[in-house]
C-alpha atoms as a PDB file:
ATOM      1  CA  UNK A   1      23.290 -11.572  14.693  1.00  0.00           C
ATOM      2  CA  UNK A   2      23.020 -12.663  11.085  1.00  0.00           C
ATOM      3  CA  UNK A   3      26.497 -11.975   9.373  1.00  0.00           C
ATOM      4  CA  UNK A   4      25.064 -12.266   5.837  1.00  0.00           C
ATOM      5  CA  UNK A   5      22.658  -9.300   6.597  1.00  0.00           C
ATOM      6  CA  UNK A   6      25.207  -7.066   8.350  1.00  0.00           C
ATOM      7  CA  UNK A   7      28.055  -8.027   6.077  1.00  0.00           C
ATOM      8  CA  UNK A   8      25.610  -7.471   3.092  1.00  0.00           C
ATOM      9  CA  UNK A   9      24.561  -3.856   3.933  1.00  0.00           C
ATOM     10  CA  UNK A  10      28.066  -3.411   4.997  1.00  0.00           C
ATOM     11  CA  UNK A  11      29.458  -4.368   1.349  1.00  0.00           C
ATOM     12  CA  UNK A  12      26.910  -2.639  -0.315  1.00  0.00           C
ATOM     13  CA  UNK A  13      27.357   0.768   1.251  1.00  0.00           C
ATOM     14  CA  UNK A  14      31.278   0.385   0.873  1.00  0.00           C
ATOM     15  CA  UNK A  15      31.126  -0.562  -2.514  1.00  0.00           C
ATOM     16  CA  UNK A  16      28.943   2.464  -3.117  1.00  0.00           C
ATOM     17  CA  UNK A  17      30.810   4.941  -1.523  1.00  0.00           C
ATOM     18  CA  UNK A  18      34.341   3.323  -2.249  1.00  0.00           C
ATOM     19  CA  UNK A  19      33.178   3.887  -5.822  1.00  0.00           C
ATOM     20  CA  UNK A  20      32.202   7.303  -5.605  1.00  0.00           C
ATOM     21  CA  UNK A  21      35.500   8.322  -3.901  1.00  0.00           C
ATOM     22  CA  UNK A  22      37.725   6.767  -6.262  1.00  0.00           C
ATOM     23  CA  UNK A  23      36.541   9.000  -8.684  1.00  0.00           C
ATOM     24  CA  UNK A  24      37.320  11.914  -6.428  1.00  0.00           C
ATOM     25  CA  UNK A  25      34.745  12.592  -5.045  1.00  0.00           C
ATOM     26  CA  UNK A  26      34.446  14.154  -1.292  1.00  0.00           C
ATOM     27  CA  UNK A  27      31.559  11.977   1.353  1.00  0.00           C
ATOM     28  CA  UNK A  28      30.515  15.321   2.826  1.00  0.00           C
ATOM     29  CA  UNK A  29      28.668  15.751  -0.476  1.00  0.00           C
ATOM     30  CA  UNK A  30      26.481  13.148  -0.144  1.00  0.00           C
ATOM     31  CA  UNK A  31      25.428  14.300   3.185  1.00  0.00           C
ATOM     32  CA  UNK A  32      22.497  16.417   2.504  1.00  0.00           C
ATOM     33  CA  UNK A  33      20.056  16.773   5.339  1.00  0.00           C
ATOM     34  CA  UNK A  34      17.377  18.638   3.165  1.00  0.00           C
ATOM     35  CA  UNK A  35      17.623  15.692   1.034  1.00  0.00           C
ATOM     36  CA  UNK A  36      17.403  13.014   3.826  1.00  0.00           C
ATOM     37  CA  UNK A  37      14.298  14.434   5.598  1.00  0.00           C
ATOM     38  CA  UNK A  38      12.501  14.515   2.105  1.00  0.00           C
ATOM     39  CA  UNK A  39      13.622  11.155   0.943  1.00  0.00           C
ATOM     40  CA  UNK A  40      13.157   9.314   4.336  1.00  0.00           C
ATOM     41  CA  UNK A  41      10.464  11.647   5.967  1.00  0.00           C
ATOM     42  CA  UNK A  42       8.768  11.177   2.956  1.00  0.00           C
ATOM     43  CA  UNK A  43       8.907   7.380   2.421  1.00  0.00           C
ATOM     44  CA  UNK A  44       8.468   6.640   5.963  1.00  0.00           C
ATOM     45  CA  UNK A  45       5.201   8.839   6.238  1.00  0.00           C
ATOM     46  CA  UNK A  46       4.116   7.064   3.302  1.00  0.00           C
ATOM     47  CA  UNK A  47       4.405   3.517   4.751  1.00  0.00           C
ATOM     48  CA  UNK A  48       1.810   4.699   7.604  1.00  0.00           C
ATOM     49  CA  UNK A  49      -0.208   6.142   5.752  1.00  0.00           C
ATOM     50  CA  UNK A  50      -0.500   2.418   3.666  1.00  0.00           C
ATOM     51  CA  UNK A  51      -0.452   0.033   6.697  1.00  0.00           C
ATOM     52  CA  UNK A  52      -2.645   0.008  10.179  1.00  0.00           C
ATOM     53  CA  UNK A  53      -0.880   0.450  13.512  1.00  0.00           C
ATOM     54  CA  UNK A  54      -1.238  -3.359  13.946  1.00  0.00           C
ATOM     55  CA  UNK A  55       1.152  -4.014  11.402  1.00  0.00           C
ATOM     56  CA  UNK A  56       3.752  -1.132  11.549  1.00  0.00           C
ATOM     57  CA  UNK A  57       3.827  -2.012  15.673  1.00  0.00           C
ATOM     58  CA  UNK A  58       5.765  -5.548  14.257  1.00  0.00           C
ATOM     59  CA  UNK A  59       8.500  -3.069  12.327  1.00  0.00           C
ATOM     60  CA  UNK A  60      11.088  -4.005  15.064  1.00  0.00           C
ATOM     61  CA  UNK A  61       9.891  -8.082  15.096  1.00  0.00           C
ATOM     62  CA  UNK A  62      10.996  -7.688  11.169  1.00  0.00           C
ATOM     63  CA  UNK A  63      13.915  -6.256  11.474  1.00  0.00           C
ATOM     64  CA  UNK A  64      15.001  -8.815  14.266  1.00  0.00           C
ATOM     65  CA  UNK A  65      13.882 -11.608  11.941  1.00  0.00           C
ATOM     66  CA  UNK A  66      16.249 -10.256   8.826  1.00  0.00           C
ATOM     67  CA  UNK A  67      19.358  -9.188  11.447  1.00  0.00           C
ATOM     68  CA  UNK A  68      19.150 -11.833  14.108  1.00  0.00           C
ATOM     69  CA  UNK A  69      20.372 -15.599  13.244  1.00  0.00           C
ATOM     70  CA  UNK A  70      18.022 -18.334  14.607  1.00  0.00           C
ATOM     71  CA  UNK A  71      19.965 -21.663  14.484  1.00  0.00           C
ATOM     72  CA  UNK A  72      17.596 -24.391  12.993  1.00  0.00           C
ATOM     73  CA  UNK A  73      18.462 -27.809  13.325  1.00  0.00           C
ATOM     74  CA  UNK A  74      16.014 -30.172  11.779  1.00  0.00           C
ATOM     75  CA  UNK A  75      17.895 -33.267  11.732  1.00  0.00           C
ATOM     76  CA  UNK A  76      17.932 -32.756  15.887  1.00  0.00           C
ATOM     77  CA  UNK A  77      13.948 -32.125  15.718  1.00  0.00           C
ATOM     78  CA  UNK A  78      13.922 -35.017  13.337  1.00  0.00           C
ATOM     79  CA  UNK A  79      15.490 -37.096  16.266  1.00  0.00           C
ATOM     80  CA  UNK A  80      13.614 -35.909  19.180  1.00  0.00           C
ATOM     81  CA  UNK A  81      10.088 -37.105  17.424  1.00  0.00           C
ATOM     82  CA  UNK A  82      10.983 -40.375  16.680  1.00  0.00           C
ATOM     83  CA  UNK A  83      12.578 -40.363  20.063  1.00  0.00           C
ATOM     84  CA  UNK A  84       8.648 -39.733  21.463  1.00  0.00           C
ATOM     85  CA  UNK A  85       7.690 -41.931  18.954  1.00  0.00           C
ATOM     86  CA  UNK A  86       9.344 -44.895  20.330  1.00  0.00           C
ATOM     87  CA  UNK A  87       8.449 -43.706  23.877  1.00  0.00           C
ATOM     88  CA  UNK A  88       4.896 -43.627  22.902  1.00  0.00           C
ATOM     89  CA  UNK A  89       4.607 -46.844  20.985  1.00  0.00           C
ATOM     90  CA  UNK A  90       6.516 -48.793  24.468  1.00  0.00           C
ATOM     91  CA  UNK A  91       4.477 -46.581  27.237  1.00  0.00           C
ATOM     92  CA  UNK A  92       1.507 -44.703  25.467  1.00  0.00           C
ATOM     93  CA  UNK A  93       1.034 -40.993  24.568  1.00  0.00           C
ATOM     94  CA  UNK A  94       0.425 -40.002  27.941  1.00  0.00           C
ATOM     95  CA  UNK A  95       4.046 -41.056  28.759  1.00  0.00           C
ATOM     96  CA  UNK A  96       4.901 -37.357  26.724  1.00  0.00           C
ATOM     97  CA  UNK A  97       2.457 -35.440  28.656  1.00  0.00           C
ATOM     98  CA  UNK A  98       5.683 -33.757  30.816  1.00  0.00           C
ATOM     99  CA  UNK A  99       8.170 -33.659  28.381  1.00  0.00           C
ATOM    100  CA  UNK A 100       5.280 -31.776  26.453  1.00  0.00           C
ATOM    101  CA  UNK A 101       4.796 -29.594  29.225  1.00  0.00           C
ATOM    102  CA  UNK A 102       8.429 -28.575  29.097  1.00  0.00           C
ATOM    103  CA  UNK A 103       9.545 -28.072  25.376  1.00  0.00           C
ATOM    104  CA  UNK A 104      10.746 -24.857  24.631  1.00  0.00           C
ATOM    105  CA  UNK A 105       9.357 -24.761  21.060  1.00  0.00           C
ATOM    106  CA  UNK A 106       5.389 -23.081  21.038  1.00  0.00           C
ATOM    107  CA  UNK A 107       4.248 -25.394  18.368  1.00  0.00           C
ATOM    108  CA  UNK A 108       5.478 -28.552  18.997  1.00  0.00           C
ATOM    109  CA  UNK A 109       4.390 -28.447  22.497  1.00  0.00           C
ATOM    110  CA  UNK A 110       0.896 -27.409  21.172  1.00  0.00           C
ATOM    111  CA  UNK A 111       0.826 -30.168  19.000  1.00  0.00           C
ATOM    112  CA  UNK A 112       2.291 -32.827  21.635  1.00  0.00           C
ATOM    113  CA  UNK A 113      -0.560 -31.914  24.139  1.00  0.00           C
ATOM    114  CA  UNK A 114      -3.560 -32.016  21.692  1.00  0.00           C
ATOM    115  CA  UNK A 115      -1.787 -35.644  21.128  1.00  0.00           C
ATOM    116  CA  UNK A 116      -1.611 -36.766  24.851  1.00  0.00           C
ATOM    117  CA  UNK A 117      -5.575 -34.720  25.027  1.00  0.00           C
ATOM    118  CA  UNK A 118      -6.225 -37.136  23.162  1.00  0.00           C
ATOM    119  CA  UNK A 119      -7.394 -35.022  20.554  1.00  0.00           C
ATOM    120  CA  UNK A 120      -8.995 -36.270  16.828  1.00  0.00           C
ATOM    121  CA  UNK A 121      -6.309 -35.905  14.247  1.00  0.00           C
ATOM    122  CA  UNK A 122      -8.081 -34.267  11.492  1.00  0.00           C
ATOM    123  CA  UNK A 123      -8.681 -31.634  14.030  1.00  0.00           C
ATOM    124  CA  UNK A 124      -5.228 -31.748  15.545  1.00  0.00           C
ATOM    125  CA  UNK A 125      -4.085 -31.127  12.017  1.00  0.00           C
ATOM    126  CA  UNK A 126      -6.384 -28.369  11.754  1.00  0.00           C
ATOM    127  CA  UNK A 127      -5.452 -26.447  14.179  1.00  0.00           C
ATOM    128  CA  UNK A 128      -1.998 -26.811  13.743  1.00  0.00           C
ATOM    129  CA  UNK A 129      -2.322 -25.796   9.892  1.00  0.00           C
ATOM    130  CA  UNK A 130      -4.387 -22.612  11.032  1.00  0.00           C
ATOM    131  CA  UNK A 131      -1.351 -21.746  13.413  1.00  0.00           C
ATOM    132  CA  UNK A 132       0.983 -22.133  10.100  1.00  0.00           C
ATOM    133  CA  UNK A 133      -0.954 -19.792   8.227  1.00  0.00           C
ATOM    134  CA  UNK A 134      -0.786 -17.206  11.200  1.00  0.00           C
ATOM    135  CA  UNK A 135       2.449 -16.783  11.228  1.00  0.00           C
ATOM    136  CA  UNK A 136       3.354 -17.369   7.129  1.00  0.00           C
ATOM    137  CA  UNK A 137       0.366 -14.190   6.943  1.00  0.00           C
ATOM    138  CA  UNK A 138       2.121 -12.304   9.478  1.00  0.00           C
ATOM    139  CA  UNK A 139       5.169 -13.092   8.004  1.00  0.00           C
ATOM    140  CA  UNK A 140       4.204 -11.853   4.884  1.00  0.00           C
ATOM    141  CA  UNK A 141       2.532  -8.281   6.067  1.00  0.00           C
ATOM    142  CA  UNK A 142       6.766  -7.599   7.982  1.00  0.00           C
ATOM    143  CA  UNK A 143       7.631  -7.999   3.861  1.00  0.00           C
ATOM    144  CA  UNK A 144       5.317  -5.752   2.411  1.00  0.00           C
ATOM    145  CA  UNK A 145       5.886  -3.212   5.189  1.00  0.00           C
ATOM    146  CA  UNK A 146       9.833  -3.197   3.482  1.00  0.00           C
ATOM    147  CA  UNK A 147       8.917  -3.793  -0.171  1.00  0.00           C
ATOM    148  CA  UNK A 148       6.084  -0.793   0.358  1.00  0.00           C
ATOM    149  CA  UNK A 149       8.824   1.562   1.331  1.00  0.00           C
ATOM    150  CA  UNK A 150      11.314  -0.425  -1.636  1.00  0.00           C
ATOM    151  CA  UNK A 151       8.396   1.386  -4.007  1.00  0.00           C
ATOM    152  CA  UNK A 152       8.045   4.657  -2.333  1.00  0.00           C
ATOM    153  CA  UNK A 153      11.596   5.323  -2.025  1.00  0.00           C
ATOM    154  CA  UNK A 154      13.235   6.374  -5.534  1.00  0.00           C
ATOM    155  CA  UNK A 155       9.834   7.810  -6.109  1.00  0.00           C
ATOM    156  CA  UNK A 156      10.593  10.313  -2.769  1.00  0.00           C
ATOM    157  CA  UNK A 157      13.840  10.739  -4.715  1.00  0.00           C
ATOM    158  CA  UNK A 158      12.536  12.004  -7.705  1.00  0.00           C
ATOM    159  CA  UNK A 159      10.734  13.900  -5.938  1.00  0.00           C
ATOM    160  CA  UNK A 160      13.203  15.341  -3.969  1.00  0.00           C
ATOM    161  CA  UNK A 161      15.459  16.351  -6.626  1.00  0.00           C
ATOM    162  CA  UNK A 162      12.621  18.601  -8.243  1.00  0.00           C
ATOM    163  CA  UNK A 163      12.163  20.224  -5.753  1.00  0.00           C
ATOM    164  CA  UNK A 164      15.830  20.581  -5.550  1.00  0.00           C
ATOM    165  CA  UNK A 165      16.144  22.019  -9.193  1.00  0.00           C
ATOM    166  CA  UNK A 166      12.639  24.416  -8.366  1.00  0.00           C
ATOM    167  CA  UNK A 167      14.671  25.911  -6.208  1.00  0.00           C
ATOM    168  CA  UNK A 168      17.970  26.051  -8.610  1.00  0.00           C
ATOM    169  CA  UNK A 169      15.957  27.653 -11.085  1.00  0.00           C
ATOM    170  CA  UNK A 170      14.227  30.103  -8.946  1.00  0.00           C
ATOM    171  CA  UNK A 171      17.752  30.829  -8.305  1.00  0.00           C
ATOM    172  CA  UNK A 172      19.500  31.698 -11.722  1.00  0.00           C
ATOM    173  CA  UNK A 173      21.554  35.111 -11.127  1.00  0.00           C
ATOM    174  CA  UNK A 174      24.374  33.341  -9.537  1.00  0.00           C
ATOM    175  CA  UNK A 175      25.327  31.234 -12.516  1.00  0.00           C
ATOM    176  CA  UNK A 176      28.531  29.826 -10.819  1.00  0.00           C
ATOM    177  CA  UNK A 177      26.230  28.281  -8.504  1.00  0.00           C
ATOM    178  CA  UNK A 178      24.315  25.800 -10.524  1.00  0.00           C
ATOM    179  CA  UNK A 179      26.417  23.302 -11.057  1.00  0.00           C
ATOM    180  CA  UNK A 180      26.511  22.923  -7.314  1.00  0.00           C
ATOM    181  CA  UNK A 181      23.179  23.007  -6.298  1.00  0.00           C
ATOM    182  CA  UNK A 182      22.539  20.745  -9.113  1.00  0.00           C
ATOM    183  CA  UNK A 183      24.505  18.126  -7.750  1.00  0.00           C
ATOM    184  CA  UNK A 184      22.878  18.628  -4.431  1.00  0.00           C
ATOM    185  CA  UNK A 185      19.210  18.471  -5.903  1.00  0.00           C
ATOM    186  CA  UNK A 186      20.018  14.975  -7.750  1.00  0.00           C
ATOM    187  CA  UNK A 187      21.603  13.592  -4.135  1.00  0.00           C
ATOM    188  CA  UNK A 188      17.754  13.220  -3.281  1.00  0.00           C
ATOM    189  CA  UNK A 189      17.658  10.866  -6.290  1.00  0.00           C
ATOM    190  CA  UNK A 190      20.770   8.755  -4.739  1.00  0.00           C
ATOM    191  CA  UNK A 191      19.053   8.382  -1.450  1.00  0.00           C
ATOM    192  CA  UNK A 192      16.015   7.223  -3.004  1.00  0.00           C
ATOM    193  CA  UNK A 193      17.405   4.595  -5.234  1.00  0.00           C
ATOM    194  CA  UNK A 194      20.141   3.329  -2.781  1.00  0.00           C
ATOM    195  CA  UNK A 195      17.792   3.129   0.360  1.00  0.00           C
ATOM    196  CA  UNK A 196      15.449   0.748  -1.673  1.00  0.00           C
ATOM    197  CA  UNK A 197      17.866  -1.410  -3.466  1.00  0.00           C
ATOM    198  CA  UNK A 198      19.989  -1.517  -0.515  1.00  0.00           C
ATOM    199  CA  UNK A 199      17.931  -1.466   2.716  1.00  0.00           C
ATOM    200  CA  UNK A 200      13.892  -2.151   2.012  1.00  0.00           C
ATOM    201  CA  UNK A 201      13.838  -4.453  -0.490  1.00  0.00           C
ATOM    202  CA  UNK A 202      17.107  -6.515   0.516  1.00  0.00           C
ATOM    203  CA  UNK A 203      15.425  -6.521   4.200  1.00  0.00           C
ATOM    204  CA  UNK A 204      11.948  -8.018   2.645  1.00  0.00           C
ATOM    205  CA  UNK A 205      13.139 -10.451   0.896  1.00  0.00           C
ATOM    206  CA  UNK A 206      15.577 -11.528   4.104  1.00  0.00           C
ATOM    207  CA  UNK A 207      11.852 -11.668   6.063  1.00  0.00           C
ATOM    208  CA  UNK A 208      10.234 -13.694   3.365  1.00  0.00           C
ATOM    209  CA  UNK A 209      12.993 -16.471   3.188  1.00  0.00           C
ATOM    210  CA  UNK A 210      12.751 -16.668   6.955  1.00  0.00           C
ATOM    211  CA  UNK A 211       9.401 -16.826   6.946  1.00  0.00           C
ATOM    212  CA  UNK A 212       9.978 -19.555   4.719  1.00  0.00           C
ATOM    213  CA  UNK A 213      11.814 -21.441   6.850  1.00  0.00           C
ATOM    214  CA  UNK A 214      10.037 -21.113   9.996  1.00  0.00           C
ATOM    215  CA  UNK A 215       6.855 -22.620   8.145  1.00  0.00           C
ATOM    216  CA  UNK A 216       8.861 -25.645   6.756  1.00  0.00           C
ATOM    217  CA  UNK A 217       9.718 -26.449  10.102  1.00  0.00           C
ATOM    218  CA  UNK A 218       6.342 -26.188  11.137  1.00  0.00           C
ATOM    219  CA  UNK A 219       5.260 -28.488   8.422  1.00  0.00           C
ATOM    220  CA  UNK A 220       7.843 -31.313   9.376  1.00  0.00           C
ATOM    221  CA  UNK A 221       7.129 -30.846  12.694  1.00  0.00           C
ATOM    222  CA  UNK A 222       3.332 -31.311  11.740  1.00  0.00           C
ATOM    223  CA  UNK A 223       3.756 -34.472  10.054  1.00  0.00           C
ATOM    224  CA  UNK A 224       5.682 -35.743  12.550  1.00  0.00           C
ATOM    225  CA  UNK A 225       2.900 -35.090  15.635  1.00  0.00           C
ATOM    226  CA  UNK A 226       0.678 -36.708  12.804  1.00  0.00           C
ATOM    227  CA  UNK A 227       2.927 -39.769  12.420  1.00  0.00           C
ATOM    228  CA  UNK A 228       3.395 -40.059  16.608  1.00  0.00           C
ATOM    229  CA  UNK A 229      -0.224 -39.925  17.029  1.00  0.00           C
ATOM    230  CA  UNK A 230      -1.533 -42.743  14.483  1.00  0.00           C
ATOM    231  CA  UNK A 231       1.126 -44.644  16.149  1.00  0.00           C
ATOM    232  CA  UNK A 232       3.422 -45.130  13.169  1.00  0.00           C
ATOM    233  CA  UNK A 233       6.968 -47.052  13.601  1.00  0.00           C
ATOM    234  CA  UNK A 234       9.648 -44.601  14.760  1.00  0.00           C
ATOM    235  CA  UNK A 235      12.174 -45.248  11.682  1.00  0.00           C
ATOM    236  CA  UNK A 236       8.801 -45.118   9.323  1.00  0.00           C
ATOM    237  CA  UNK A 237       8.240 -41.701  10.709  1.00  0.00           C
ATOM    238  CA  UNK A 238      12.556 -40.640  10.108  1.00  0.00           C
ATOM    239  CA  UNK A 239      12.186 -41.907   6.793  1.00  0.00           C
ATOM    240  CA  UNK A 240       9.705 -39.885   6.285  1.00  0.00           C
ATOM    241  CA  UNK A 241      10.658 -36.343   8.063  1.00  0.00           C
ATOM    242  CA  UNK A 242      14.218 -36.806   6.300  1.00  0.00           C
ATOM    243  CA  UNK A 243      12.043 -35.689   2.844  1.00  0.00           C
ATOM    244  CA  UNK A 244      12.128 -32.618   4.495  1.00  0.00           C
ATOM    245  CA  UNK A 245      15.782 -32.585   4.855  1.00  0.00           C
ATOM    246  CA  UNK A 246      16.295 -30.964   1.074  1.00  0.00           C
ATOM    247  CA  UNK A 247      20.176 -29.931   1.114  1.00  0.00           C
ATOM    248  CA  UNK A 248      20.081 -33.970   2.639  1.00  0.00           C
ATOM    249  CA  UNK A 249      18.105 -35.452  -0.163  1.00  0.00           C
ATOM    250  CA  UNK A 250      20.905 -32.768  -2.783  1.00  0.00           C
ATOM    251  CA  UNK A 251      23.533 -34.312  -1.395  1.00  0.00           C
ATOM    252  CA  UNK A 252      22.411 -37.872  -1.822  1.00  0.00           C
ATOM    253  CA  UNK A 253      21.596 -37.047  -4.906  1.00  0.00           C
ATOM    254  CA  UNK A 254      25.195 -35.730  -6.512  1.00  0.00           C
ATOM    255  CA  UNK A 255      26.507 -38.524  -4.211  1.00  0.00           C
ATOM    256  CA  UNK A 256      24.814 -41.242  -6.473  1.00  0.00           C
ATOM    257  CA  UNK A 257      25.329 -39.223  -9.576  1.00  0.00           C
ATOM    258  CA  UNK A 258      28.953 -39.078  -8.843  1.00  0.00           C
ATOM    259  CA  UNK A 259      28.851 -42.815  -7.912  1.00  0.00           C
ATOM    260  CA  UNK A 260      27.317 -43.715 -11.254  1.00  0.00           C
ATOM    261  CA  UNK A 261      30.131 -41.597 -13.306  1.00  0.00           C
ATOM    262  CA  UNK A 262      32.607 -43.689 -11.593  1.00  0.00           C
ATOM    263  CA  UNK A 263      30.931 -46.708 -12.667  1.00  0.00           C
END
């Protein structure tokens, strides 16, 4: 479970409501169900109506991308090619072919069997690269799904609360009763705004810097099936995965900064 997504929402709905209590106010009144089933039955019909089956059947793969933690260690990946490198380079490619067989990562075991097939590298690289832009694309359609209902949202809202204050108005003999029904009309509003700025959009961008970092991965893993297969010297090919290593390459970075201050 991602703690920064849970905690987030978490936070955000506190701070919210903790707000809006301090000031008096009661949490039964911003429990509406009228409200709810036009702000979310609304927003949620509009979402199909914008996206094909294909692509609203991955809702649930989204939402485990932005709520469930995948630990990424690319310093260990880093390791394990130029351990294969070094293999390969004393015993050949074909050396790999059952440690290929048994990797538990899709894409680097794709990529380590088109290199034992012997495979041409410009093609190897091809395919790989076509397999990147799969899943960045599919990536990117999980987002839209949540910015899509980010957009629809507020407007369901407004929406919502007109049709809260038609019926106010169609309802005028009981002036004590206004202020009320008002307030009720206007909850659609809250709904609107605070399901998109909380929940879609927050949840969108959580899927796109995933997305993001499943593809970098992909790339260093790429260069480094690249690097294996033309052969290249195993600390050649960590000096050259570690560029991928950014917080790595930061930290040198201050490290010399800070080094040439003290000088």
């Amino acid at each position: 479970m991602d703690l920064t997504t849970v905690l987030g929402l978490l936070l955000g709905l506190a701070g919210l409501v903790g707000g809006y209590m301090w000031d008096g106010g009661h949490i039964g009144s911003l429990i509406i169900p009228s409200a709810m089933l036009i702000v979310f039955g609304g927003t949620f019909g509009a979402v199909a109506i914008s996206f094909p089956v294909s692509i609203l059947a991955k809702i649930p793969k989204a939402l485990s991308i932005a709520f469930k933690e995948v630990k990424r260690d690319p310093g260990a990946t880093i390791d394990e090619i130029v351990d294969m490198a070094s293999i390969a380079r004393r015993e050949g490619v074909l050396a790999l072919e059952q440690r290929a067989q048994e990797h538990q990562n899709p894409f680097l075991k794709d990529g380590l069997l088109m290199v034992v097939d012997g495979t041409d590298p410009e093609l190897t690289r091809q395919i790989l690269e076509l397999e990147m832009d799969a899943i960045e694309h599919q990536v990117d359609n999980m987002s839209k799904v949540f910015e899509a209902g980010g957009g629809y949202a507020p407007t369901m809202g407004i929406i919502g609360t007109v049709m809260g204050l038609i019926h106010v108005l169609g309802n005028l003999a009981d002036p004590s009763s206004l202020g009320p029904a008002i307030a009720v009309a206007f909850t659609a509003t809250l709904y609107g705004v605070m399901s998109a700025n909380l929940v879609y959009l927050p949840i969108a961008n959580k899927i796109k810097v995933r997305g993001k970092e499943m593809v970098s991965e992909m790339e260093l893993m790429l260069e480094g099936i690249l690097a294996l297969q033309a052969g290249e010297n195993p600390q050649l090919i960590k000096k050259k995965l570690n560029s991928f290593l950014h917080d790595k390459k930061t930290k040198t970075v201050e490290e010399d900064a800070n080094n040439g201050e003290e000088r």
